[in-house]
C-alpha atoms as a PDB file:
ATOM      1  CA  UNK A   1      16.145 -10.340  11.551  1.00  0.00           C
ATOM      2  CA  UNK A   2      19.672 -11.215  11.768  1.00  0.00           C
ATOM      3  CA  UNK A   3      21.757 -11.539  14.894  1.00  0.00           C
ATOM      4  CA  UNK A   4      25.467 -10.792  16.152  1.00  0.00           C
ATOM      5  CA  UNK A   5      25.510 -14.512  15.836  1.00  0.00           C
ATOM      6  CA  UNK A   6      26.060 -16.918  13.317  1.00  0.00           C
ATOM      7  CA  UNK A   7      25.209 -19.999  14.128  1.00  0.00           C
ATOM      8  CA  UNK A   8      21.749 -20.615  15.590  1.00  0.00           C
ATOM      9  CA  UNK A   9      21.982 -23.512  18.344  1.00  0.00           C
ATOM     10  CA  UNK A  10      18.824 -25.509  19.681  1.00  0.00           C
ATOM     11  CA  UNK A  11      18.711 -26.089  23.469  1.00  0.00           C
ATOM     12  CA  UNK A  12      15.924 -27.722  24.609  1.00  0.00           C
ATOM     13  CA  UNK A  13      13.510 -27.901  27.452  1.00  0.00           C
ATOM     14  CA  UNK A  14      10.228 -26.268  28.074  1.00  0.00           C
ATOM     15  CA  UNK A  15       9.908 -22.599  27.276  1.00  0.00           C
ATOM     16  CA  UNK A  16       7.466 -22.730  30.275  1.00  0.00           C
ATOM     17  CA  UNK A  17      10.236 -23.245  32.814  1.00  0.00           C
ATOM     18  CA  UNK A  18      12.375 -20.197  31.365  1.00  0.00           C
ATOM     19  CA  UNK A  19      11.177 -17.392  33.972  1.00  0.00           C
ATOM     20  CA  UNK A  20      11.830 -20.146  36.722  1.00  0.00           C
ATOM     21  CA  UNK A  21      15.511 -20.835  35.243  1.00  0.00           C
ATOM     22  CA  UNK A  22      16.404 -16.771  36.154  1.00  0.00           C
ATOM     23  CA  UNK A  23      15.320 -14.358  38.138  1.00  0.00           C
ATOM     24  CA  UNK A  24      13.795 -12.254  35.481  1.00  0.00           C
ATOM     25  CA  UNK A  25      13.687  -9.191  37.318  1.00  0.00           C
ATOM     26  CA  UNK A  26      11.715  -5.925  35.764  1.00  0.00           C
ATOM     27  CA  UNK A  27      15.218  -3.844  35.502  1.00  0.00           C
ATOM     28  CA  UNK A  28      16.759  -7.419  33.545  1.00  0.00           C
ATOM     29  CA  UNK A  29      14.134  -7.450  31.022  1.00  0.00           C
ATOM     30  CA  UNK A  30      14.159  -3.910  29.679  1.00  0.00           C
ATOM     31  CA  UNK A  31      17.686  -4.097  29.659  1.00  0.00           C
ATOM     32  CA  UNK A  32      17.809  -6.668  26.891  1.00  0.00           C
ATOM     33  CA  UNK A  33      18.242  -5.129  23.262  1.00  0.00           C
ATOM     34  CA  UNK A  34      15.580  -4.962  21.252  1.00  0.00           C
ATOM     35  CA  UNK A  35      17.460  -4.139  17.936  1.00  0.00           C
ATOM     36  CA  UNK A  36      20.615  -4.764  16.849  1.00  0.00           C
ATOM     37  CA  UNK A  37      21.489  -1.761  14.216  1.00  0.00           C
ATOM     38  CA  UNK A  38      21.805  -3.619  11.052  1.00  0.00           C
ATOM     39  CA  UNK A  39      19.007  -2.578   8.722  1.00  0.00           C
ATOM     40  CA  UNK A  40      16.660  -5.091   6.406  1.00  0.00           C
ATOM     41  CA  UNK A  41      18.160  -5.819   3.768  1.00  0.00           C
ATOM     42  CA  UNK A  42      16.189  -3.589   0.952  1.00  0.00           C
ATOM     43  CA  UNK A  43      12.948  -1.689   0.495  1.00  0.00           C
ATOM     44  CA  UNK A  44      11.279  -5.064  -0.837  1.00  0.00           C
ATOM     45  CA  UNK A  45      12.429  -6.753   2.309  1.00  0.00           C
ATOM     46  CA  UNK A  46      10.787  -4.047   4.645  1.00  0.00           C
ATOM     47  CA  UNK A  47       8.134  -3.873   2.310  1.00  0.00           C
ATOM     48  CA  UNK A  48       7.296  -7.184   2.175  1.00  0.00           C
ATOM     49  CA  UNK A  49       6.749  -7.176   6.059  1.00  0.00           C
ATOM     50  CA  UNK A  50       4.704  -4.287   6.214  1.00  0.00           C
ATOM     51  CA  UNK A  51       2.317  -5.846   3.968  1.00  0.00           C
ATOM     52  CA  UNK A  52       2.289  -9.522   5.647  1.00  0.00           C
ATOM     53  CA  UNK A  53       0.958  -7.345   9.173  1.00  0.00           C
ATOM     54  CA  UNK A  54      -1.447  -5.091   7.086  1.00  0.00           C
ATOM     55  CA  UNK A  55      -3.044  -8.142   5.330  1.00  0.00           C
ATOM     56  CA  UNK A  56      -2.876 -10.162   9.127  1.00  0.00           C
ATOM     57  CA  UNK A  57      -4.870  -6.572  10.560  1.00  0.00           C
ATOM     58  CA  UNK A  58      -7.756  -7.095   7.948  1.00  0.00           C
ATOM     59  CA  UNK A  59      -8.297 -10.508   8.340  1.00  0.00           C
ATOM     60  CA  UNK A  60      -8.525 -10.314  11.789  1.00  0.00           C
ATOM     61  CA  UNK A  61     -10.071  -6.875  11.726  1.00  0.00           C
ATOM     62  CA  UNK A  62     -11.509  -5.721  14.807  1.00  0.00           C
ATOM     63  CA  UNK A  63      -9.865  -8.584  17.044  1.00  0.00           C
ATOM     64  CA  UNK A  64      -7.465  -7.774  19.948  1.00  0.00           C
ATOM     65  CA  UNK A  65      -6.561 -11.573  20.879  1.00  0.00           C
ATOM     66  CA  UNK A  66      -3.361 -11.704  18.570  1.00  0.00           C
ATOM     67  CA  UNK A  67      -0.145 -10.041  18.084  1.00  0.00           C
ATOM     68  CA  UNK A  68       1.715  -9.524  15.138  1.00  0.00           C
ATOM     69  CA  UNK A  69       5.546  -8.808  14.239  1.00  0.00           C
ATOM     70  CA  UNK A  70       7.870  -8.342  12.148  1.00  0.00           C
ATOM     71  CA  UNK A  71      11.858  -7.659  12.353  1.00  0.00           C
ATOM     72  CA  UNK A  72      12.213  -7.319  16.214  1.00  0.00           C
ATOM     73  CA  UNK A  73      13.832  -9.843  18.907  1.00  0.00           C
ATOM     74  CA  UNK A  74      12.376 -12.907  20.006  1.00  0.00           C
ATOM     75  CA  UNK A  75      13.753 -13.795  23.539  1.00  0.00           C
ATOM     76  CA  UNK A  76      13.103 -17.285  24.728  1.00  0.00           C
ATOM     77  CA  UNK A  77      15.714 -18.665  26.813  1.00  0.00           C
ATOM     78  CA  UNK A  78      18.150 -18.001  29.784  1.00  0.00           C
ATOM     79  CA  UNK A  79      21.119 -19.822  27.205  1.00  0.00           C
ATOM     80  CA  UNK A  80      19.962 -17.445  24.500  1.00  0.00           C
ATOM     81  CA  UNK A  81      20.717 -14.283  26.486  1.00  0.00           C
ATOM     82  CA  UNK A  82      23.645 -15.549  28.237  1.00  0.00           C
ATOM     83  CA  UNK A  83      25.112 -16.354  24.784  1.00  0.00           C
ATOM     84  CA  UNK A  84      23.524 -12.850  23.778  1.00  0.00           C
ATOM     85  CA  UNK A  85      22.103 -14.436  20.512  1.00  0.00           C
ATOM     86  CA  UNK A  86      19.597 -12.021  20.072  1.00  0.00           C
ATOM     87  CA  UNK A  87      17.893 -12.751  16.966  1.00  0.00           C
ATOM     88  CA  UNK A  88      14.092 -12.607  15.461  1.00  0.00           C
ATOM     89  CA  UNK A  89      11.639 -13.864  12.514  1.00  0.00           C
ATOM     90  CA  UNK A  90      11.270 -11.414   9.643  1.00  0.00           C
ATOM     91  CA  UNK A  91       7.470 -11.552  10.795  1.00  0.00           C
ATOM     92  CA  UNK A  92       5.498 -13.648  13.029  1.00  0.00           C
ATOM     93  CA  UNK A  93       2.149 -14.270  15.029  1.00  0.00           C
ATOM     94  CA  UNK A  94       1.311 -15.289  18.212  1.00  0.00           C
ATOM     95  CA  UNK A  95      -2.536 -16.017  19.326  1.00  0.00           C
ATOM     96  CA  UNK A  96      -4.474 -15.758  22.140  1.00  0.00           C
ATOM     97  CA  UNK A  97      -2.229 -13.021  23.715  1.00  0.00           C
ATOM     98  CA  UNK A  98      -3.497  -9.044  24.354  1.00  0.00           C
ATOM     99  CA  UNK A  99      -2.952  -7.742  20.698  1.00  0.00           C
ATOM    100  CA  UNK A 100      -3.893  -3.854  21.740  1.00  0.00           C
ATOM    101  CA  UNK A 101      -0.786  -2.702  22.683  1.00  0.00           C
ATOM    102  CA  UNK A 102       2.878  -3.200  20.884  1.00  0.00           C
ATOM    103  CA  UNK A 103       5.672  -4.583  22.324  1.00  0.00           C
ATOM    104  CA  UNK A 104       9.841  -3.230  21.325  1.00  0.00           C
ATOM    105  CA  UNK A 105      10.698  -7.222  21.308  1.00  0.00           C
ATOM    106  CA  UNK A 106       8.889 -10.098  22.172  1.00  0.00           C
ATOM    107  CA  UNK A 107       9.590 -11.975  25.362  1.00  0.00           C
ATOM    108  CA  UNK A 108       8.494 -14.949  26.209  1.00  0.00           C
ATOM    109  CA  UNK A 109       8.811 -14.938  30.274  1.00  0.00           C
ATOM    110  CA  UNK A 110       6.369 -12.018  30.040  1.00  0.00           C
ATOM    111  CA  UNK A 111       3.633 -13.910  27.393  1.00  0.00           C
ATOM    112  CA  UNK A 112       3.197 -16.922  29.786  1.00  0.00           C
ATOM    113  CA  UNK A 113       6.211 -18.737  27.803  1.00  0.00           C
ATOM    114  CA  UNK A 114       3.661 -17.901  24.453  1.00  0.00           C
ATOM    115  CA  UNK A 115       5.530 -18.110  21.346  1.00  0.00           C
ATOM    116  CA  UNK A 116       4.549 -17.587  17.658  1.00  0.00           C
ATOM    117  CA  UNK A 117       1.822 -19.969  16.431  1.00  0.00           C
ATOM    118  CA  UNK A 118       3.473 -18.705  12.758  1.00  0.00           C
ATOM    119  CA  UNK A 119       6.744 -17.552  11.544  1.00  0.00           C
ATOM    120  CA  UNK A 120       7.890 -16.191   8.017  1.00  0.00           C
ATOM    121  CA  UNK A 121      11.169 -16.116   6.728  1.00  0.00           C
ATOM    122  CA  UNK A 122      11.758 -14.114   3.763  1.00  0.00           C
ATOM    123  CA  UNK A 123      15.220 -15.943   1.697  1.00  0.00           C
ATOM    124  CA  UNK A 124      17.864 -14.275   0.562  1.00  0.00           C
ATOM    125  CA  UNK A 125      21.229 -15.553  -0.929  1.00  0.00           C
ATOM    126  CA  UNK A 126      22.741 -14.640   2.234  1.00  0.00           C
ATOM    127  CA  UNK A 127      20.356 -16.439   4.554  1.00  0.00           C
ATOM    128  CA  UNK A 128      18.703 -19.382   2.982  1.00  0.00           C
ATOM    129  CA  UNK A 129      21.117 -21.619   4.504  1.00  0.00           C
ATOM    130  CA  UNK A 130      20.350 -20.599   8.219  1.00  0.00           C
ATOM    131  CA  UNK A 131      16.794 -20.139   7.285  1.00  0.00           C
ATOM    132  CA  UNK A 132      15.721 -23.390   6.111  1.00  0.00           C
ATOM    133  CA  UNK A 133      18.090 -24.995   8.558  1.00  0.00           C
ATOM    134  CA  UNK A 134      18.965 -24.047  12.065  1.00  0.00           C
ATOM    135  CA  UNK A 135      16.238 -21.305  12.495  1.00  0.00           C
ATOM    136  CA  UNK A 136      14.409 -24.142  11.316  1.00  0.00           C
ATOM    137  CA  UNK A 137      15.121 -26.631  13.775  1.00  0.00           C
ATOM    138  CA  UNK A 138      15.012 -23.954  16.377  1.00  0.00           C
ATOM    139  CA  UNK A 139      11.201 -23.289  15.495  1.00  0.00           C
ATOM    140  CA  UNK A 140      10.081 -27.060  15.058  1.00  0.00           C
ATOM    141  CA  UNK A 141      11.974 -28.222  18.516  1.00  0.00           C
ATOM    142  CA  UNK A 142      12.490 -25.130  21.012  1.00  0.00           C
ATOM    143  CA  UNK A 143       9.464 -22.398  19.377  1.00  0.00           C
ATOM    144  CA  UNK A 144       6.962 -25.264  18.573  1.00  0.00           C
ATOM    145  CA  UNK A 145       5.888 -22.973  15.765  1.00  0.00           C
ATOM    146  CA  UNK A 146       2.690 -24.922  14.397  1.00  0.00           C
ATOM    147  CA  UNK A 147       3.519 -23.613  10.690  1.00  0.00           C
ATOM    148  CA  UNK A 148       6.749 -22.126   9.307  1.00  0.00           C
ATOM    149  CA  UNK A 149       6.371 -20.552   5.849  1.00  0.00           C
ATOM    150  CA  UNK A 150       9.568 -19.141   3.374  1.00  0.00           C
ATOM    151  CA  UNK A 151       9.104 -16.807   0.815  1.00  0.00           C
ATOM    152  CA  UNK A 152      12.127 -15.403  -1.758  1.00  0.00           C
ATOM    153  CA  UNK A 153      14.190 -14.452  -2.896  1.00  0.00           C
ATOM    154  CA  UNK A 154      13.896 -10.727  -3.644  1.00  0.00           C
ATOM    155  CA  UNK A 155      12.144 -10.211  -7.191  1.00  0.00           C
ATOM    156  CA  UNK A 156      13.270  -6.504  -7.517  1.00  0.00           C
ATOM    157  CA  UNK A 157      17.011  -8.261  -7.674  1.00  0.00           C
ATOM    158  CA  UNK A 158      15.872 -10.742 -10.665  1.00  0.00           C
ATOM    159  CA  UNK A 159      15.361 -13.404  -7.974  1.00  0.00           C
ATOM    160  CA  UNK A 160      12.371 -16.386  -8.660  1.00  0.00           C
ATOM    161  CA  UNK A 161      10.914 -16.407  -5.485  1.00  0.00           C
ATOM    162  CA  UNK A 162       9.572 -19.879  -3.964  1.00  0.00           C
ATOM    163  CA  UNK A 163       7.373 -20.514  -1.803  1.00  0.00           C
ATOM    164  CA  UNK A 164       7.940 -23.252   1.278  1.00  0.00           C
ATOM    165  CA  UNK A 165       5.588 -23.942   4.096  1.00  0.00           C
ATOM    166  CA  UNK A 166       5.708 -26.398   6.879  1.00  0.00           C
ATOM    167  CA  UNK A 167       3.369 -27.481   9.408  1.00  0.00           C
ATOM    168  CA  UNK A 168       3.871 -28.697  12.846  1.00  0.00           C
ATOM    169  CA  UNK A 169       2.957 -32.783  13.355  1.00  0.00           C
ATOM    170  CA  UNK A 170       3.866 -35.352  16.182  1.00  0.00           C
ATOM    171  CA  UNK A 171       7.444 -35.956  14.749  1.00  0.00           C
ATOM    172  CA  UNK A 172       8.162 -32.420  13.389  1.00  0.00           C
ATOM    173  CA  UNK A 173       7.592 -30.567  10.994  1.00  0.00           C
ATOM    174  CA  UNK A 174       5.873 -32.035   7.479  1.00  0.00           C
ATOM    175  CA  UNK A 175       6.033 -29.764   4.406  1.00  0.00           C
ATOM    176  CA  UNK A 176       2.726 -28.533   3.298  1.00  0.00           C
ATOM    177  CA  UNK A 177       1.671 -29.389  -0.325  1.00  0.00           C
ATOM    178  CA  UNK A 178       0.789 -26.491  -2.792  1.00  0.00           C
ATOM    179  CA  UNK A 179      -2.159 -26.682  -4.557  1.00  0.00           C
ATOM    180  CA  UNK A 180      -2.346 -25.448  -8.596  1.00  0.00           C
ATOM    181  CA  UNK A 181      -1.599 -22.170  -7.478  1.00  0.00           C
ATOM    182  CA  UNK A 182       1.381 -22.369  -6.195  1.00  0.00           C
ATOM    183  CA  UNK A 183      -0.782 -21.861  -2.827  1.00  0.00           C
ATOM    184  CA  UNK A 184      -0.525 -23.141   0.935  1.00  0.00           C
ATOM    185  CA  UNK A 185      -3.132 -23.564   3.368  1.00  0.00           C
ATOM    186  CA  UNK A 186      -2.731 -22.097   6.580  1.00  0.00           C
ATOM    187  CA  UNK A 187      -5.189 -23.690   9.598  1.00  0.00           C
ATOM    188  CA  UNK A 188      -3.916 -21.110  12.077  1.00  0.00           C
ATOM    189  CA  UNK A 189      -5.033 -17.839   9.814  1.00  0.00           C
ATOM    190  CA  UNK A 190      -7.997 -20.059   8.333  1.00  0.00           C
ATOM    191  CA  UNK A 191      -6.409 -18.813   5.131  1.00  0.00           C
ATOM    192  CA  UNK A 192      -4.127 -19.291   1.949  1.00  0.00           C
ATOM    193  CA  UNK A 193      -1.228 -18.117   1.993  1.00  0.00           C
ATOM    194  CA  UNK A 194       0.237 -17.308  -1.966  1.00  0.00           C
ATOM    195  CA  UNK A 195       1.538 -15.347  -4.313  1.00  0.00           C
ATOM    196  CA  UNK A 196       0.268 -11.739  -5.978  1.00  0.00           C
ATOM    197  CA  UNK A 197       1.666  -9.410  -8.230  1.00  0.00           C
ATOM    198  CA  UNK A 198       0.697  -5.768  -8.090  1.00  0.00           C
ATOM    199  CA  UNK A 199       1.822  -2.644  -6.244  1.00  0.00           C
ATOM    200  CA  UNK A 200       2.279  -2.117  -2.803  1.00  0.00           C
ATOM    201  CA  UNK A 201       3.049   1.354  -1.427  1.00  0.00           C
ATOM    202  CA  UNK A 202       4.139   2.458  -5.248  1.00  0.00           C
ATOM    203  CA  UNK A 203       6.334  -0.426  -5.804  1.00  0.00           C
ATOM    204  CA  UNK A 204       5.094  -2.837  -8.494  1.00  0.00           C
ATOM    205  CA  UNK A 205       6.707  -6.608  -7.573  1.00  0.00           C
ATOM    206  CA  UNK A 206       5.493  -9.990  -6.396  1.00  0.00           C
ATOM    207  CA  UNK A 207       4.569 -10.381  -3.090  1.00  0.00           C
ATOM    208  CA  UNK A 208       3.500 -13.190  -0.313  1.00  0.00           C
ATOM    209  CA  UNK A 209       0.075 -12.400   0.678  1.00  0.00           C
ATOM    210  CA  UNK A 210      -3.337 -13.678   2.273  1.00  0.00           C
ATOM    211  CA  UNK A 211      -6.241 -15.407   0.495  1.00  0.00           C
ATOM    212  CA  UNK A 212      -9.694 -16.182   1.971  1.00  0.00           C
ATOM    213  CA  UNK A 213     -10.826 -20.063   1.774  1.00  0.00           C
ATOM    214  CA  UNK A 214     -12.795 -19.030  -1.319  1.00  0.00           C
ATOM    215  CA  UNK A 215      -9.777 -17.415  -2.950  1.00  0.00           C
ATOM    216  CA  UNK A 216     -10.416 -14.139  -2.719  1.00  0.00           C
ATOM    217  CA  UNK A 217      -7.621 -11.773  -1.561  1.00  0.00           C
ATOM    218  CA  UNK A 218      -7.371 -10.456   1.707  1.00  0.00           C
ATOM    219  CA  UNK A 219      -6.884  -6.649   0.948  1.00  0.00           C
ATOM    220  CA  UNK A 220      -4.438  -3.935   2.999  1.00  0.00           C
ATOM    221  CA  UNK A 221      -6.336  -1.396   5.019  1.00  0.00           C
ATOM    222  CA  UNK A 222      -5.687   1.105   2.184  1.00  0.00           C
ATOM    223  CA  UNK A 223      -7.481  -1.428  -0.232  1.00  0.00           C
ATOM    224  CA  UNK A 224     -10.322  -2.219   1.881  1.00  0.00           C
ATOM    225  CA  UNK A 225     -10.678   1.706   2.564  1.00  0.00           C
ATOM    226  CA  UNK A 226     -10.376   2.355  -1.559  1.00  0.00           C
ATOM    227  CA  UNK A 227     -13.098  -0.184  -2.209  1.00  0.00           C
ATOM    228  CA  UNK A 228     -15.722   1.106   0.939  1.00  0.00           C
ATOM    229  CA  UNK A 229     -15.057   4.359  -0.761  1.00  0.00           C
ATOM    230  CA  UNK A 230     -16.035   2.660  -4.490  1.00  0.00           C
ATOM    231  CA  UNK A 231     -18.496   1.169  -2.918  1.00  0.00           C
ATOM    232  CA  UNK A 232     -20.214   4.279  -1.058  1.00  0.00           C
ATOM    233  CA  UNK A 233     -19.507   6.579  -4.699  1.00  0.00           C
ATOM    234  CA  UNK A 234     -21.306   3.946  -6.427  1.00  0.00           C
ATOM    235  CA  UNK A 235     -24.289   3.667  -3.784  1.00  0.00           C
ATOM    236  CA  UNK A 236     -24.178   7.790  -3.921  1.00  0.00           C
ATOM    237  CA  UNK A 237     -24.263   7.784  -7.943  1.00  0.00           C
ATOM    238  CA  UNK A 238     -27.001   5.100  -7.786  1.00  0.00           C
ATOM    239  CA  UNK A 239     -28.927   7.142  -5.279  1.00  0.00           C
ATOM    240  CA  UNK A 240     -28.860  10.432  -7.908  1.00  0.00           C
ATOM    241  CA  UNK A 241     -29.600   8.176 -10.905  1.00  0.00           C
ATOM    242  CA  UNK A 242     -32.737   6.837  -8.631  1.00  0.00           C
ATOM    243  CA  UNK A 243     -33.501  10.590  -7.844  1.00  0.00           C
ATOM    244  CA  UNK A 244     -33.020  11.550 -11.272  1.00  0.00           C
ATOM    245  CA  UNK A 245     -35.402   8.771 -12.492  1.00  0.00           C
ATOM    246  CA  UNK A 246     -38.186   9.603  -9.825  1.00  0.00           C
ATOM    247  CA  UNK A 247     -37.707  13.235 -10.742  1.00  0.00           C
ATOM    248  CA  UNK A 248     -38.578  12.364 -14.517  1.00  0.00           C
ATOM    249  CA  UNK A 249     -41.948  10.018 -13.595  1.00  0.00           C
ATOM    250  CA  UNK A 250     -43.277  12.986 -11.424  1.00  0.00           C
ATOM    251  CA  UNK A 251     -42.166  15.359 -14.184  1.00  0.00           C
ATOM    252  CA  UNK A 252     -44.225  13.046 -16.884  1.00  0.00           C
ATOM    253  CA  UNK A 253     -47.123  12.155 -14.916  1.00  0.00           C
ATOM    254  CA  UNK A 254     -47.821  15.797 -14.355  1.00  0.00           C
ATOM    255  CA  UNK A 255     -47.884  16.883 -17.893  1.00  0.00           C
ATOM    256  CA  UNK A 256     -50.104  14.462 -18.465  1.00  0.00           C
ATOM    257  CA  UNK A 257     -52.132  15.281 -16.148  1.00  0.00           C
ATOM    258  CA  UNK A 258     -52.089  18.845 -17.608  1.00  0.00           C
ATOM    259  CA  UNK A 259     -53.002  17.342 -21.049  1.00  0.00           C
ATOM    260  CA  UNK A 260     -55.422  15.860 -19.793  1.00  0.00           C
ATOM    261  CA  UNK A 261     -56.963  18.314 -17.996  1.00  0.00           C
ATOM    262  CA  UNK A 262     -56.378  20.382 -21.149  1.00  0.00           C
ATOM    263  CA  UNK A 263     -58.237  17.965 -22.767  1.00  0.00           C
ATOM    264  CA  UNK A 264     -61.507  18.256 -20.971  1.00  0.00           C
ATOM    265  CA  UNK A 265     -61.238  22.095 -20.626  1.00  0.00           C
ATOM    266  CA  UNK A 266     -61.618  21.928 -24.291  1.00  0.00           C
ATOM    267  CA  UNK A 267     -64.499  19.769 -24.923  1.00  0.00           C
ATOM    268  CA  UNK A 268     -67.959  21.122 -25.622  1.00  0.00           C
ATOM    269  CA  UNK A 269     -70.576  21.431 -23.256  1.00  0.00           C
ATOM    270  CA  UNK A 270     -73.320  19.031 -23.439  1.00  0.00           C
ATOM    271  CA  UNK A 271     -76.832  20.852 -23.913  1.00  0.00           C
ATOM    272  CA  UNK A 272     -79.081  20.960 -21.521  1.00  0.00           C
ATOM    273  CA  UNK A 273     -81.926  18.584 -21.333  1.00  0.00           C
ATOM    274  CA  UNK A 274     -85.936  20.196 -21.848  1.00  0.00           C
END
């Protein structure tokens, strides 16, 4: 998410200390903006998000303890707002936070100084620069991110997207090695994290998505729904083709039965002994 702001600046100090550092009243806080009017920056951008919180959803299906985000403010600091550098990851996730209900931005003074465990970037010409350097530094020293993953650019614009991935260590951040397929391991979503090309909500491209530790791919809810439906067609068609086949046994055994009841209707009677 971009931000009125260029230049992204670090301050330090504990994100702990931040509701202490103002009063943070109620009337403040939903005061701040939680958008800033300049859209993504195509449908493969949008897109892209959208699918990184499906695929998040259905590998933590069911679970409430997480929150996921993508394109909205990230306020962390009484120097960000005072500079009004309101600004956000493309998409993020934060742990161990009440998932069930969604938030317009995420605040930290209001998570118990949480912030997101991971962030993605998605690159673009215009902000590789700021992505893979001061937003950065500002997740490795202020945001504590533990991993930090970039994905782009766009393919729909002839771009040859990378992939980048970082994880959080004692002295920073240390870039995580990709294995033969191009594929990073994530310890926070207990998954990989890679490349697939297909079609996502009718547009054919190559996209960042979720893999399980055996390498199978975490599918969207639409996916998941297509293949419980596959599965319960083939279960129903199996069911018929049983039926079908226990239909034809009972139909066989009971002409024999008549044959052989034919049989011994037609054989002649013994005579009677003197």
């Amino acid at each position: 998410m971009t931000s009125p702001v260029e230049a992204v600046s670090v301050e330090a100090g504990p994100v702990e200390a931040v509701g202490q550092a103002l009063d943070f009243t109620e009337d403040f806080t939903r005061e701040l903006p939680c958008e800033d009017g300049i859209p993504l920056e195509n449908l493969w951008h949008r897109l892209q998000i959208n699918l990184l919180d499906d695929c998040v959803h259905q590998l933590w299906r069911g679970r409430t303890d997480f929150y996921a985000g993508g394109n909205m403010f990230v306020y962390y600091s009484l120097q960000q707002v005072q500079r009004q550098d309101y600004k956000g990851p493309d998409f993020f996730v934060v742990k161990d936070v009440d998932g069930s209900y969604v938030r317009p931005c995420w605040v930290a003074w209001r998570e118990g100084g949480r912030l997101p465990d991971v962030i993605v970037e998605l690159l673009s010409p215009s902000t590789r620069g700021v992505d893979l350097g001061a937003k950065k530094a500002l997740y490795e020293r202020v945001f504590r991110t533990r991993e930090y993953f970039c994905y782009g650019p766009d393919p729909t614009q002839g771009g040859e997207p990378e992939l980048l991935g970082w994880v959080l260590g004692r002295d920073g951040y240390e870039a995580l090695a990709a294995d033969e397929r191009g594929w990073l391991w994530s310890r926070v979503f207990g998954a990989w994290v890679g490349e697939w090309e297909g079609e996502y909500h009718g547009a054919r491209s190559r996209w960042l998505r979720l893999y399980d530790a055996e390498g199978r791919l975490i599918p969207t809810e639409a996916e998941a729904e297509r293949k419980r439906a596959e599965a319960a067609q083939a279960e129903t068609e199996a069911e018929r083709r049983r039926a079908e086949a226990a239909e034809a046994r009972a139909a066989a055994l009971e002409a024999e039965l008549a044959r052989v009841q034919a049989l011994l209707s037609n054989q002649p009677e013994k005579p009677s002994q003197p």
